[in-house]
Protein backbone atom coordinates (compact mmCIF):
# COMPACT_ATOMS: atom_id res chain seq x y z
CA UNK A 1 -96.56 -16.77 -14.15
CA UNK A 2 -93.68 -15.91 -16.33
CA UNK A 3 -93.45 -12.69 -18.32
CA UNK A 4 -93.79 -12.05 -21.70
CA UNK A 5 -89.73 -10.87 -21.22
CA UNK A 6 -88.90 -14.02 -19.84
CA UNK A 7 -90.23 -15.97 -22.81
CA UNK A 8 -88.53 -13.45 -25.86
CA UNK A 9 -85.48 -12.22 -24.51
CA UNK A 10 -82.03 -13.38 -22.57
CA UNK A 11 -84.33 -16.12 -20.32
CA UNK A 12 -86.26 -17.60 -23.52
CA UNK A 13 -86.00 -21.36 -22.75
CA UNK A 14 -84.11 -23.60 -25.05
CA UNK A 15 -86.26 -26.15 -25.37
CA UNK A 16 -89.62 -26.13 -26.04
CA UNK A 17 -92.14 -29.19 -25.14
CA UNK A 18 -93.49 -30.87 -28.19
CA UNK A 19 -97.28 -30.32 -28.52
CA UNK A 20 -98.98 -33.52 -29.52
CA UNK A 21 -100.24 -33.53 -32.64
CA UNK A 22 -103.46 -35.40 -34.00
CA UNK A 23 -103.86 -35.39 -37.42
CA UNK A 24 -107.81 -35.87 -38.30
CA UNK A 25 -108.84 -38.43 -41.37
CA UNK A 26 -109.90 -36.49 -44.10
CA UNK A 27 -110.01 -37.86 -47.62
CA UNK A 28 -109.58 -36.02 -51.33
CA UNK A 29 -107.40 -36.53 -54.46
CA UNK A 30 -104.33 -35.69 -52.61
CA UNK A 31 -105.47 -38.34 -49.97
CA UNK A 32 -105.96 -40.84 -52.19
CA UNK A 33 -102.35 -40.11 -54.11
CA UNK A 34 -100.62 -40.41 -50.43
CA UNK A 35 -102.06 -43.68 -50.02
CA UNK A 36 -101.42 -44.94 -53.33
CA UNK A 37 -97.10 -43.70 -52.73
CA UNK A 38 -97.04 -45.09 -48.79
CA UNK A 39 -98.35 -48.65 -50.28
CA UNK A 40 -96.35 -48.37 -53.31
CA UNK A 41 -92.60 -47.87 -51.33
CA UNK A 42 -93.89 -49.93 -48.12
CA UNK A 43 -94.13 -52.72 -51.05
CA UNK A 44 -91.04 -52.06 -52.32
CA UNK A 45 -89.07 -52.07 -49.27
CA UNK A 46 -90.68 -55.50 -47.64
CA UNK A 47 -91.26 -57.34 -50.80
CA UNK A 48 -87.73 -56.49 -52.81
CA UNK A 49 -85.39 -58.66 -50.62
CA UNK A 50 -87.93 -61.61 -51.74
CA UNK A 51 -88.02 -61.47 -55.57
CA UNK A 52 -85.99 -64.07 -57.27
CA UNK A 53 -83.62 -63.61 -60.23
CA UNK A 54 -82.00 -66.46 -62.14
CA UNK A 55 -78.46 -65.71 -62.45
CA UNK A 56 -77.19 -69.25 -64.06
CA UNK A 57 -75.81 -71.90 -61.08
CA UNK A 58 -73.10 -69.81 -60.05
CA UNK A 59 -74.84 -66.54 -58.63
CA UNK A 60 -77.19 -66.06 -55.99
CA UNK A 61 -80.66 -65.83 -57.14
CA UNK A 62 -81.63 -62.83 -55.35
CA UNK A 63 -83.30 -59.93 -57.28
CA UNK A 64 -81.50 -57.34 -55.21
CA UNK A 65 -78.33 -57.89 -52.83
CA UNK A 66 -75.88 -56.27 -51.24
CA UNK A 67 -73.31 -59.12 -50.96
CA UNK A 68 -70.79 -57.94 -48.77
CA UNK A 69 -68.69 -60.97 -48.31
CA UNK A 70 -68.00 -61.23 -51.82
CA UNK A 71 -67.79 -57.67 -52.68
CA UNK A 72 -70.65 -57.61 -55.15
CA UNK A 73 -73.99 -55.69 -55.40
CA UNK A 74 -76.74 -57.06 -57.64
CA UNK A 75 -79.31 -55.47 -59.42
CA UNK A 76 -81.72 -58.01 -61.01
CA UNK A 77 -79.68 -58.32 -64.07
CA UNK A 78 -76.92 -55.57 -62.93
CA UNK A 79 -73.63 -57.02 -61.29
CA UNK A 80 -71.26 -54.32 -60.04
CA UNK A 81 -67.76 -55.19 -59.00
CA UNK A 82 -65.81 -53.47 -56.25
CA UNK A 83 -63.63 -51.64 -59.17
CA UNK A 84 -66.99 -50.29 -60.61
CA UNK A 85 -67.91 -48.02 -57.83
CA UNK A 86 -68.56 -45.59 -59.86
CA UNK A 87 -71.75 -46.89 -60.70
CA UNK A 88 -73.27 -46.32 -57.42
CA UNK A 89 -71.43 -43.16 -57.37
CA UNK A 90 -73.55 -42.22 -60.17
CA UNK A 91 -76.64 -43.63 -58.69
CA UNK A 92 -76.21 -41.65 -55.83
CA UNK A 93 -75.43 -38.22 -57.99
CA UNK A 94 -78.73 -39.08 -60.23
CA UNK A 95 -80.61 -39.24 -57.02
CA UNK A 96 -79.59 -35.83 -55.88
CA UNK A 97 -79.92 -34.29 -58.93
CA UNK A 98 -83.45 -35.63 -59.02
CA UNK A 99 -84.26 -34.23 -55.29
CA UNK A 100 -83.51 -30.44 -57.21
CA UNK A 101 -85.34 -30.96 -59.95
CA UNK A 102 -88.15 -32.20 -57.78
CA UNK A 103 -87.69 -29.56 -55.54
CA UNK A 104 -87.56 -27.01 -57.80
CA UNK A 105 -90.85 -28.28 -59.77
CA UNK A 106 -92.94 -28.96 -57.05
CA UNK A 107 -91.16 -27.89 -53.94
CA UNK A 108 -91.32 -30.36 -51.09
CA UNK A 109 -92.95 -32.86 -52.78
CA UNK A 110 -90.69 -35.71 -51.66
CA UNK A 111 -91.15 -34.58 -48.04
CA UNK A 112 -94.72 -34.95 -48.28
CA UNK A 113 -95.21 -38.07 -50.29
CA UNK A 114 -91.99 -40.15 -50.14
CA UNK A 115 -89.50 -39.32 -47.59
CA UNK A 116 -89.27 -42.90 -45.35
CA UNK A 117 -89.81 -40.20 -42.22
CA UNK A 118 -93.28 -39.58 -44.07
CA UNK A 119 -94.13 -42.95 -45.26
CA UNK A 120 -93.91 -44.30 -41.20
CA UNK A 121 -95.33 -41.28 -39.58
CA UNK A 122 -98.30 -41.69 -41.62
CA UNK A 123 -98.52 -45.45 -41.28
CA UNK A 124 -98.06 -44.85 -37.15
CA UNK A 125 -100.85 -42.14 -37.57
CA UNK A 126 -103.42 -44.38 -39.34
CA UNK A 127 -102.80 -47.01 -36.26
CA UNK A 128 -103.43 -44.42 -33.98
CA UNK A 129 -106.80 -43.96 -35.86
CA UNK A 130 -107.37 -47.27 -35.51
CA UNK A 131 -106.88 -47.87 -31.53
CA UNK A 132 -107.51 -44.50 -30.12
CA UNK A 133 -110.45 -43.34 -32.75
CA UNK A 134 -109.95 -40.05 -34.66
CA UNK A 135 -108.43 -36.57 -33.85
CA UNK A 136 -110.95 -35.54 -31.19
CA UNK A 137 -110.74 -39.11 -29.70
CA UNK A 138 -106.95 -39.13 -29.54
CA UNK A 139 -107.38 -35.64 -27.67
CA UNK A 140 -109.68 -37.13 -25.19
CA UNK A 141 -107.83 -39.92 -24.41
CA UNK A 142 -104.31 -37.65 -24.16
CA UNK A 143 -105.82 -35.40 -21.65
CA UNK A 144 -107.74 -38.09 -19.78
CA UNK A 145 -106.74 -39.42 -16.88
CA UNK A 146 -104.94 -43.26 -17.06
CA UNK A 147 -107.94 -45.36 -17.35
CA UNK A 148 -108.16 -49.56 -17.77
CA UNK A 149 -109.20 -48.28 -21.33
CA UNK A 150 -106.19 -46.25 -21.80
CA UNK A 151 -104.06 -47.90 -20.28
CA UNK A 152 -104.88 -51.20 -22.79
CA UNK A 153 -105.15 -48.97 -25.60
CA UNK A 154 -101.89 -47.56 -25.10
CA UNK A 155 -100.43 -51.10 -24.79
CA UNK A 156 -102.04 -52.49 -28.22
CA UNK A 157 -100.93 -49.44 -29.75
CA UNK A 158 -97.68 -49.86 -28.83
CA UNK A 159 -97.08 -53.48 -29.79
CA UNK A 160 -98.46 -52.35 -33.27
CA UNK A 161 -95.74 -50.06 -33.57
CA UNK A 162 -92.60 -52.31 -32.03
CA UNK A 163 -94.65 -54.90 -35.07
CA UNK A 164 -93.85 -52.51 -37.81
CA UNK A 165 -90.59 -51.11 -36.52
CA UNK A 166 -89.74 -54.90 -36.09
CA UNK A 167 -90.58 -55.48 -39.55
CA UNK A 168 -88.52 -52.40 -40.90
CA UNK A 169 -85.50 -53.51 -39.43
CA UNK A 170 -85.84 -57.13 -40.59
CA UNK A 171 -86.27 -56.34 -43.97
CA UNK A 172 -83.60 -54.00 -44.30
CA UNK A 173 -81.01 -56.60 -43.39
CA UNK A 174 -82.86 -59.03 -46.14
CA UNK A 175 -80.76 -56.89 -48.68
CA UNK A 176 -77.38 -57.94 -47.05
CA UNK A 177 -78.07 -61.71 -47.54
CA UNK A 178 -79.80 -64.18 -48.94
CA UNK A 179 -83.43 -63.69 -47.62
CA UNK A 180 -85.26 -66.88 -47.02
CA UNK A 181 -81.62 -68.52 -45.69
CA UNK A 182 -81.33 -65.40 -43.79
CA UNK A 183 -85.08 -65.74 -42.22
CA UNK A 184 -84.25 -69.28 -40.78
CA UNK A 185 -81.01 -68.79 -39.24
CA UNK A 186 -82.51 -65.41 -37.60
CA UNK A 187 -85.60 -67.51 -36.13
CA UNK A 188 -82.83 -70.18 -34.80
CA UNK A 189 -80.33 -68.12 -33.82
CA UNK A 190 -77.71 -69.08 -36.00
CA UNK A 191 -77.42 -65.47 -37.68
CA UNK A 192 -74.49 -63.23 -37.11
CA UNK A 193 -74.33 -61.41 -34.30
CA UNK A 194 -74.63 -57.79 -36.44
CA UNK A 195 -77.85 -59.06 -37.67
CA UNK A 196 -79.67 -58.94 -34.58
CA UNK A 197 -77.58 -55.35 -33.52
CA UNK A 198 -79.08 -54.37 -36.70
CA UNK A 199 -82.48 -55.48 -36.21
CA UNK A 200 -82.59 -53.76 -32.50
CA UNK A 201 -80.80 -50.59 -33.60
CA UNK A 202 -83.52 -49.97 -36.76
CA UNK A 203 -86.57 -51.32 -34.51
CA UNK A 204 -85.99 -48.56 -31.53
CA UNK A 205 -85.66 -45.72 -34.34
CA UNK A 206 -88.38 -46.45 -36.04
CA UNK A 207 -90.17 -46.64 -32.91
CA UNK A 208 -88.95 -43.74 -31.77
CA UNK A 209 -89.01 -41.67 -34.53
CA UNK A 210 -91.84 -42.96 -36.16
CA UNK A 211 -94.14 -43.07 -32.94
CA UNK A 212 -92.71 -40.16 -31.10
CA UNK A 213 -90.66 -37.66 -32.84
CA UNK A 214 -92.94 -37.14 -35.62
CA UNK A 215 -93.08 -33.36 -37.03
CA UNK A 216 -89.85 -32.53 -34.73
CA UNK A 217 -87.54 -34.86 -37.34
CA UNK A 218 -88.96 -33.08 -39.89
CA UNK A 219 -88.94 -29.35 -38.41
CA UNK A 220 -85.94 -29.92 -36.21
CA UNK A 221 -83.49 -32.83 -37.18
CA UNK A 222 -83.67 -32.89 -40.79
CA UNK A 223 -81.33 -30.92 -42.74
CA UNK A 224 -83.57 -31.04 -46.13
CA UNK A 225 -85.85 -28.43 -45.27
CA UNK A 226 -83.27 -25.80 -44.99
CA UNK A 227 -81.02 -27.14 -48.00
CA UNK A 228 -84.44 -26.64 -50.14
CA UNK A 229 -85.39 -23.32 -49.27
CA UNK A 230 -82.24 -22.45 -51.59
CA UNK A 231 -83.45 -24.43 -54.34
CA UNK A 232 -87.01 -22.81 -54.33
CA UNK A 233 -87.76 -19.59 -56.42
CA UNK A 234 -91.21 -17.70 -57.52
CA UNK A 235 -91.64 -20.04 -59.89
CA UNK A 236 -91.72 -23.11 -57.75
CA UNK A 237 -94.93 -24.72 -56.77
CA UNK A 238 -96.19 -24.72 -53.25
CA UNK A 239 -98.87 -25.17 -51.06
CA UNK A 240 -99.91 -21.59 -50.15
CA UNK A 241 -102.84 -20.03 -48.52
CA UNK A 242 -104.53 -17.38 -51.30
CA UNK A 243 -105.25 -14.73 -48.27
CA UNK A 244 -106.43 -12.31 -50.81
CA UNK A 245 -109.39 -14.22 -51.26
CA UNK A 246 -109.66 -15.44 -47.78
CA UNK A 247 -109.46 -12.59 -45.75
CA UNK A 248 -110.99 -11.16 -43.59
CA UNK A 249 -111.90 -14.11 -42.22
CA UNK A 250 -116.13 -15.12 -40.54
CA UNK A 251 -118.21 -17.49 -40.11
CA UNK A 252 -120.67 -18.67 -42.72
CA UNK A 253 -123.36 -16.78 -40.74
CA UNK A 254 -121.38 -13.62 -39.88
CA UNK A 255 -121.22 -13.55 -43.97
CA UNK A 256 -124.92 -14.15 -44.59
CA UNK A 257 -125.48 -11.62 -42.24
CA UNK A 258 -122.65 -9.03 -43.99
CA UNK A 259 -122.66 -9.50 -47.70
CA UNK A 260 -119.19 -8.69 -48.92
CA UNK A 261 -117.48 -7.80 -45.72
CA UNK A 262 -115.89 -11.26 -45.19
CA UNK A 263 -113.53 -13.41 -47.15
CA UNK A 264 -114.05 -17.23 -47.97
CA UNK A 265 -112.19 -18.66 -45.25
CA UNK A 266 -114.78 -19.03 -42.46
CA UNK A 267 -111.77 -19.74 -39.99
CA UNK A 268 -113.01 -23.78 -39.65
CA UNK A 269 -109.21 -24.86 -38.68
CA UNK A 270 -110.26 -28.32 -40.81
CA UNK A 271 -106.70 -27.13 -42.48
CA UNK A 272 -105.01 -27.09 -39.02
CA UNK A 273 -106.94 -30.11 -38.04
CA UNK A 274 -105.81 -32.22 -40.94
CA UNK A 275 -102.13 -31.33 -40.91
CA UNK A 276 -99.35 -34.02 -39.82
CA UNK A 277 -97.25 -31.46 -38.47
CA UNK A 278 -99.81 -28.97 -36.76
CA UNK A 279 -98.86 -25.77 -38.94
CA UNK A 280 -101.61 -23.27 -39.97
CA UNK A 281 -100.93 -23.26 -43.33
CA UNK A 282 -102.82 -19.55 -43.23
CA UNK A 283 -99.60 -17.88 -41.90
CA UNK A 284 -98.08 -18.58 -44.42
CA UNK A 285 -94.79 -20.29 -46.20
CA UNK A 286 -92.74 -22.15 -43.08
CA UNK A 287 -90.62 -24.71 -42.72
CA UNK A 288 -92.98 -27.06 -40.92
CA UNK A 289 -95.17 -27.54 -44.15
CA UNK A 290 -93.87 -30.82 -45.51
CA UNK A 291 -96.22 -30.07 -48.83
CA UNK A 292 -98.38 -32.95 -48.52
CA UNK A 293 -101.37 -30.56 -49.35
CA UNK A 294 -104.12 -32.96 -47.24
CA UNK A 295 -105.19 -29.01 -46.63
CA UNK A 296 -106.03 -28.16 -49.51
CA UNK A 297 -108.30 -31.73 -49.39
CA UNK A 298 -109.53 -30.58 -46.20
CA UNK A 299 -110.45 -26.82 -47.94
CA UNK A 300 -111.70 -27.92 -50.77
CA UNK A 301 -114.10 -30.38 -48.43
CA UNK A 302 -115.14 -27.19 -46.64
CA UNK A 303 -115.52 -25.12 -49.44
CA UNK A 304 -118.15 -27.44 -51.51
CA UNK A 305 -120.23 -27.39 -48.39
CA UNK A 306 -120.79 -23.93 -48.14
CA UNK A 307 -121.11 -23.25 -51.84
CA UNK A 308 -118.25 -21.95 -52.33
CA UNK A 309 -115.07 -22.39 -55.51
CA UNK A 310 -112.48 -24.60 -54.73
CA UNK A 311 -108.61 -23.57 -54.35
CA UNK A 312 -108.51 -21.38 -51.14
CA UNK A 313 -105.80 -23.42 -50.43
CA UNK A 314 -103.86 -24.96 -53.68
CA UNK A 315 -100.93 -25.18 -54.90
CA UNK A 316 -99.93 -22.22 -56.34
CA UNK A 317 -96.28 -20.22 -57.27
CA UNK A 318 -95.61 -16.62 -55.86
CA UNK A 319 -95.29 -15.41 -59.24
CA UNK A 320 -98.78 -16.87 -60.41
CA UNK A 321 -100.35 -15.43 -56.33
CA UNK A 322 -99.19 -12.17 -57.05
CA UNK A 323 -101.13 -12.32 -60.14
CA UNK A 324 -104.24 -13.76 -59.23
CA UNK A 325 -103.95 -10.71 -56.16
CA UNK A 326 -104.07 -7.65 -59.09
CA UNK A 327 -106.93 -10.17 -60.42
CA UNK A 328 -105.30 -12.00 -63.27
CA UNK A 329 -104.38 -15.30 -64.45
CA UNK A 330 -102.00 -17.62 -63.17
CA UNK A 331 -100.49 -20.18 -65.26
CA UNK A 332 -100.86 -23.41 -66.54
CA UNK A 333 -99.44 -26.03 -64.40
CA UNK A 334 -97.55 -27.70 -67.77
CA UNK A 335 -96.19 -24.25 -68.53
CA UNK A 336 -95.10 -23.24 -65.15
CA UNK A 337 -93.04 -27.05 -64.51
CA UNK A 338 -91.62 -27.15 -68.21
CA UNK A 339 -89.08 -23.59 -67.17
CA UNK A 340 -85.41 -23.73 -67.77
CA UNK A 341 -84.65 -24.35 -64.46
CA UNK A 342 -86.08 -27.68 -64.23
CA UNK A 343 -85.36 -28.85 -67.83
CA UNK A 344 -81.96 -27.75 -66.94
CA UNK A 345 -82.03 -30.27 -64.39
CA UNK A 346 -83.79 -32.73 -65.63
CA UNK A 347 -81.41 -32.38 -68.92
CA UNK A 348 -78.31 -33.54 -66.90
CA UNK A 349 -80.28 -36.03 -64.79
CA UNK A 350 -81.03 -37.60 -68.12
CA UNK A 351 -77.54 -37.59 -69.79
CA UNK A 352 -75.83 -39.14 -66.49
CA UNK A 353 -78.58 -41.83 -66.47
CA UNK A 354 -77.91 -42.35 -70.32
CA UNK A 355 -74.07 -42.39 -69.99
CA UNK A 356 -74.57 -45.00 -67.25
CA UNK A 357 -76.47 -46.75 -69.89
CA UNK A 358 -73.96 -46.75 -72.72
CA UNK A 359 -71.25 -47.58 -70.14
CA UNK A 360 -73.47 -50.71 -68.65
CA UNK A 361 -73.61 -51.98 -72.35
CA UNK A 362 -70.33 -51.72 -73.29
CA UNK A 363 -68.38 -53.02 -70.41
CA UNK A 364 -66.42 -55.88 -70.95
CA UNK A 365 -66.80 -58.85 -68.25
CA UNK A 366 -63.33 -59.72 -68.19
CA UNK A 367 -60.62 -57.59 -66.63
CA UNK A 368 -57.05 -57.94 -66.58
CA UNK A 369 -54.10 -55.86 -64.30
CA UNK A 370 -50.85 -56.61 -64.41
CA UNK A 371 -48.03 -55.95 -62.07
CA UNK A 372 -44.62 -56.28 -63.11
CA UNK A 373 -42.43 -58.20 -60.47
CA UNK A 374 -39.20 -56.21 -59.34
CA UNK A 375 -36.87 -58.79 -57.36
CA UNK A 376 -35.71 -60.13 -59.50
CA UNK A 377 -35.76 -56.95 -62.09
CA UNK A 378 -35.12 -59.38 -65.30
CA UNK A 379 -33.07 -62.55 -65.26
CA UNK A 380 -30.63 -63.73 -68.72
CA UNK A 381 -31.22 -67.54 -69.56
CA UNK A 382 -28.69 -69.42 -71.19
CA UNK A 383 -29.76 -68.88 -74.33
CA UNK A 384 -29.18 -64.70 -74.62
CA UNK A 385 -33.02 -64.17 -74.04
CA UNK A 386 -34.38 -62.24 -71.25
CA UNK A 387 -36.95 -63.06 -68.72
CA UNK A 388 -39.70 -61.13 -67.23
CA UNK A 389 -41.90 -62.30 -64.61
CA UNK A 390 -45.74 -60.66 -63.77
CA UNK A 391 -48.38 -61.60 -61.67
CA UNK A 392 -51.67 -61.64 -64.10
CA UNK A 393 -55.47 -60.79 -61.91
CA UNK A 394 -58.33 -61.93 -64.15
CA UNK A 395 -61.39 -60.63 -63.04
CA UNK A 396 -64.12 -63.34 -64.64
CA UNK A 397 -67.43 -61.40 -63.74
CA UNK A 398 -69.72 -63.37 -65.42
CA UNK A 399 -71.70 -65.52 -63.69
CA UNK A 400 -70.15 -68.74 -65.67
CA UNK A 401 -66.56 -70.53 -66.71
CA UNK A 402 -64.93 -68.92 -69.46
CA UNK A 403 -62.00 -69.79 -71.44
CA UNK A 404 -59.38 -67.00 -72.28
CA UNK A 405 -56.53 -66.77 -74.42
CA UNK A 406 -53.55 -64.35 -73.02
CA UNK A 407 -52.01 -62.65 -75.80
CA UNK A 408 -48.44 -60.21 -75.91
CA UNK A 409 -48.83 -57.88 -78.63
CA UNK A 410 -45.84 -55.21 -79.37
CA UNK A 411 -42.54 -57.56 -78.40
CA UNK A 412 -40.79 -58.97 -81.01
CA UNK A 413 -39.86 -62.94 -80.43
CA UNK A 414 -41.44 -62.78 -76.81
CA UNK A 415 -42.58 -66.41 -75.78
CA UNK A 416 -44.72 -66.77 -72.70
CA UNK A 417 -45.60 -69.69 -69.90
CA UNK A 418 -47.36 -70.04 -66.25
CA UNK A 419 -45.52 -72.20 -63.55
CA UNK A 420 -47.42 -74.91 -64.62
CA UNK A 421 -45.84 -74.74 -67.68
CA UNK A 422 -41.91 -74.65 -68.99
CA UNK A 423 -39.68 -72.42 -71.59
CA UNK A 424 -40.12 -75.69 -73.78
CA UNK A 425 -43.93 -75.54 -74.13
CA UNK A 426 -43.68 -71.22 -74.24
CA UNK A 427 -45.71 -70.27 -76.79
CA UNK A 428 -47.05 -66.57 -78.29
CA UNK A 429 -50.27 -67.16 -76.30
CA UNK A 430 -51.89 -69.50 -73.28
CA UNK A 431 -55.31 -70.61 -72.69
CA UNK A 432 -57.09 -70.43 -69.33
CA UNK A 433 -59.91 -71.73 -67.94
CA UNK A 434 -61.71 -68.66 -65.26
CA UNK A 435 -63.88 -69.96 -62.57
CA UNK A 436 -67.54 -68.08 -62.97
CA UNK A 437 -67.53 -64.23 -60.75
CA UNK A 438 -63.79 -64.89 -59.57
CA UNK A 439 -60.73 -63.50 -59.51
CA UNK A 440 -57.58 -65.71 -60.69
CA UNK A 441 -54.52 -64.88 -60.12
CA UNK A 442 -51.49 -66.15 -62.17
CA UNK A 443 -47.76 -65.92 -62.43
CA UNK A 444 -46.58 -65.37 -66.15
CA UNK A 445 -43.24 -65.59 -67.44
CA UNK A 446 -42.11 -63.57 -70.55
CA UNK A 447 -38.75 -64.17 -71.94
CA UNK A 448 -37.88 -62.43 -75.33
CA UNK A 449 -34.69 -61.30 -77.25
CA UNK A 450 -31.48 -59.71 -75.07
CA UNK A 451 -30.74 -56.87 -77.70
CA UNK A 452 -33.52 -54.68 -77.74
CA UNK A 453 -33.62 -51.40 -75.93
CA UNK A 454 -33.45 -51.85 -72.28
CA UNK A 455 -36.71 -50.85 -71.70
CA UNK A 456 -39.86 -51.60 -73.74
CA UNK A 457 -43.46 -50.81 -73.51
CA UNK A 458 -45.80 -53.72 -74.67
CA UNK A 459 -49.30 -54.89 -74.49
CA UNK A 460 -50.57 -57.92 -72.61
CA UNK A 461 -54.13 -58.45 -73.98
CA UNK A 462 -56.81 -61.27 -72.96
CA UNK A 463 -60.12 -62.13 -75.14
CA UNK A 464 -62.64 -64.77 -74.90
CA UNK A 465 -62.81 -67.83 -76.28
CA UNK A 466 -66.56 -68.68 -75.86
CA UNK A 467 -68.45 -66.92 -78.04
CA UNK A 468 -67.63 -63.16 -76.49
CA UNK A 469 -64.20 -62.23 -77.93
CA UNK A 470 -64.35 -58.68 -75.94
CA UNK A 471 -61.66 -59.02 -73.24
CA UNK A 472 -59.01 -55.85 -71.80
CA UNK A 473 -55.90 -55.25 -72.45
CA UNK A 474 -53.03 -53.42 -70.18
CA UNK A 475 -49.75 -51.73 -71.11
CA UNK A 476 -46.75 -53.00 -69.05
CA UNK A 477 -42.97 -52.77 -69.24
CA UNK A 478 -40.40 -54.88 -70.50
CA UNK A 479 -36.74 -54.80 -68.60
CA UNK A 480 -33.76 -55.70 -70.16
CA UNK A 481 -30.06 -55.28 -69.25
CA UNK A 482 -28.20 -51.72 -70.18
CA UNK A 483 -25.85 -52.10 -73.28
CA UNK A 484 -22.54 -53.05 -71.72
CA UNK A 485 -23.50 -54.59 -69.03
């Protein structure tokens, strides 16, 4: 047998087996509100990729896509263009923010309730409810020896989970593509190639994770934990053990038998028993508690059977434990989330989601760049004037034709034309028909008066023609030959 040394000091192992861990069912509010988020997001995920969204004849229909091959991500009524980045940029900004001010509310909630490494685990945990039995059954059957029964059990179990991790990684490559085209040419083989990599790579992690690697992502691999613990104060709400009233700890019988020597906790474990990661919540804050709180369902179970108050365990802030310890008050749960901390946060959540808004409203669909060709530099017709040529990208991202005029605004005498036209037809403006979500490019020829200044700064503008005069507008450079030249 080792020694205690050779377990703490220079020969500690580095790895440590994983204990299994075998949650037992137990049902309360908190319960109740994880089943109601792990249907709600499991929804979401599988059913998204299926919900149609009429875009007119020239966009796909699908409710939400990452289009890749076009270089477009929709958002039911939301287009964003390559150029618009931003957008996600802010998304993803918005979502962070969020994580602190959820974090700093309610500490861990989104570990316990909505984290996808939650979400599975406790899906994978209810099917190991339903093959093996509950906690002491799935003990039983660990420990026993491999039986027919466990052996079959094992084997359903199993299948169940490469089902759902099969499922997980088909619908996550439904967002890259048009789902129910998608579907078919997965079933008959005529998908790309990444779509199956895909499909294997997201199956065997979910598997893995999901089935095996349960509390250890959450304890081990996942940065969050650690990143939160700086986010957290006294004032934060977490799931904490009120030892005070708890301790010492006996039996329901040891305290009939001692009036006032024990605490309420009569050291049941049903808090251990329930907990997805196998933490005694009793010893206190740790990183393994994911917040989920089925303890304090499990407690407050215990508690109404023996007679006693509820909220041994509950969620609770240090500031409001120290002063239930000295016997007072804690407070409200309103008064204790609405702090400046969080309405800090949940002040510039709201103005980035608001400026997103405005900006989403006010964006034109039509965008114009210009790039001023440089060989040749200018070149002098026979007439005096002066010719410029540009290469014109219209971005039509509208999901129909539309018919632009192209404007120059700030060059005195300037005529323009396309190479389909000629100097003879130049006029102050063209018309243009835009295919629906394109890109056109065009060559433009300017030619205005030789004796101006030899260089000029003027504006090429473009606005619709069909109803939505909004259009864009970009500053460019006119070149003409120094004086003496």
């Amino acid at each position: 047998m080792a020694s205690p040394d050779d377990l703490t000091g220079e020969n500690a192992p580095l790895y440590a087996a994983r204990k299994g861990v075998y949650p037992k069912k137990v049902d309360g509010p908190f319960r109740r509100f994880k089943w109601a988020i792990m249907g709600i997001t499991l929804a979401i995920y599988y059913g998204t990729p299926w919900i149609r969204w009429d875009r007119g004849p020239y966009a796909p229909d699908q409710a939400v896509l990452v289009d890749l091959a076009n270089r477009r991500f929709y958002m039911f009524q939301i287009e964003i263009w390559p150029h618009e980045f931003y957008y996600v940029a802010g998304l993803l900004i918005m979502a962070g923010i969020g994580l602190f001010l959820v974090t700093s509310a309610v500490g861990r909630a989104w570990c316990g309730y909505a984290c996808p490494q939650t979400v599975w685990t406790d899906l994978f945990q209810h099917v190991d409810r339903l093959v093996d039995g509950d906690r002491n059954a799935q003990i039983r059957l660990a420990n026993g020896s491999w039986t027919f029964e466990k052996i079959s059990k094992r084997a359903i179990k199993y299948l169940i989970y490469l089902t759902i991790a099969f499922w997980t990684g088909g619908a996550w490559i439904m967002y890259f593509a048009d789902a129910p085209t998608l579907t078919v040419q997965f079933w008959t083989g005529q998908a790309a190639p990444i779509a199956y990599v895909t499909v294997a790579v997201l199956t065997a992690t979910t598997f893995i994770l999901g089935g095996f690697m349960r509390e250890q992502v959450c304890i081990y691999m996942c940065p969050w934990p650690r990143i939160q613990t700086a986010m957290m104060d006294e004032k934060s709400l977490l799931v904490t053990y009120k030892d005070w009233r708890g301790e010492p700890r006996g039996s329901v019988k040891k305290a009939e038998t001692h009036p006032g020597a024990f605490g309420d906790c009569i050291d049941c474990n049903q808090c251990v028993a329930v907990c997805p990661t196998g933490i005694d919540i009793r010893e206190g804050p740790q990183i393994g508690c994911i917040t989920c709180a089925l303890c304090i369902d499990a407690c407050d179970g215990v508690m109404k059977q023996v007679g006693r108050p509820r909220g041994l365990i509950d969620y609770c802030t240090l500031d409001d434990a120290a002063t239930e310890k000295t016997g007072g008050v804690g407070k409200p749960v309103m008064k204790t989330l609405l702090r400046p901390r969080t309405l800090i946060y949940f002040g510039i959540w709201s103005a980035i989601g608001a400026a997103m808004l405005f900006s989403l409203g006010q964006r034109t669909r039509l965008d114009l760049a210009v790039q001023h060709e440089r060989s040749p530099l200018y070149v002098q017709l026979s007439d005096g004037h002066i010719r410029n040529n540009y290469t014109l990208k219209l971005r039509n991202m509208e999901t129909r034709p539309r018919r632009v005029a192209v404007t120059v605004d700030g060059l005195k005498g300037a005529a323009l034309w396309t190479e389909a036209g000629s100097r003879e037809t130049a006029g102050r403006r063209i018309e243009i028909l835009l295919s629906p979500d394109s890109v056109t490019r065009l060559k433009l020829f300017i030619a205005a008066p030789g004796d101006g200044p030899a260089r000029q700064d003027f504006t090429i503008a473009t606005r619709g023609l069909d109803g939505d005069p909004r259009g864009d507008n970009d500053i460019i450079q006119f070149d003409r030959p120094e004086a003496g030249q």
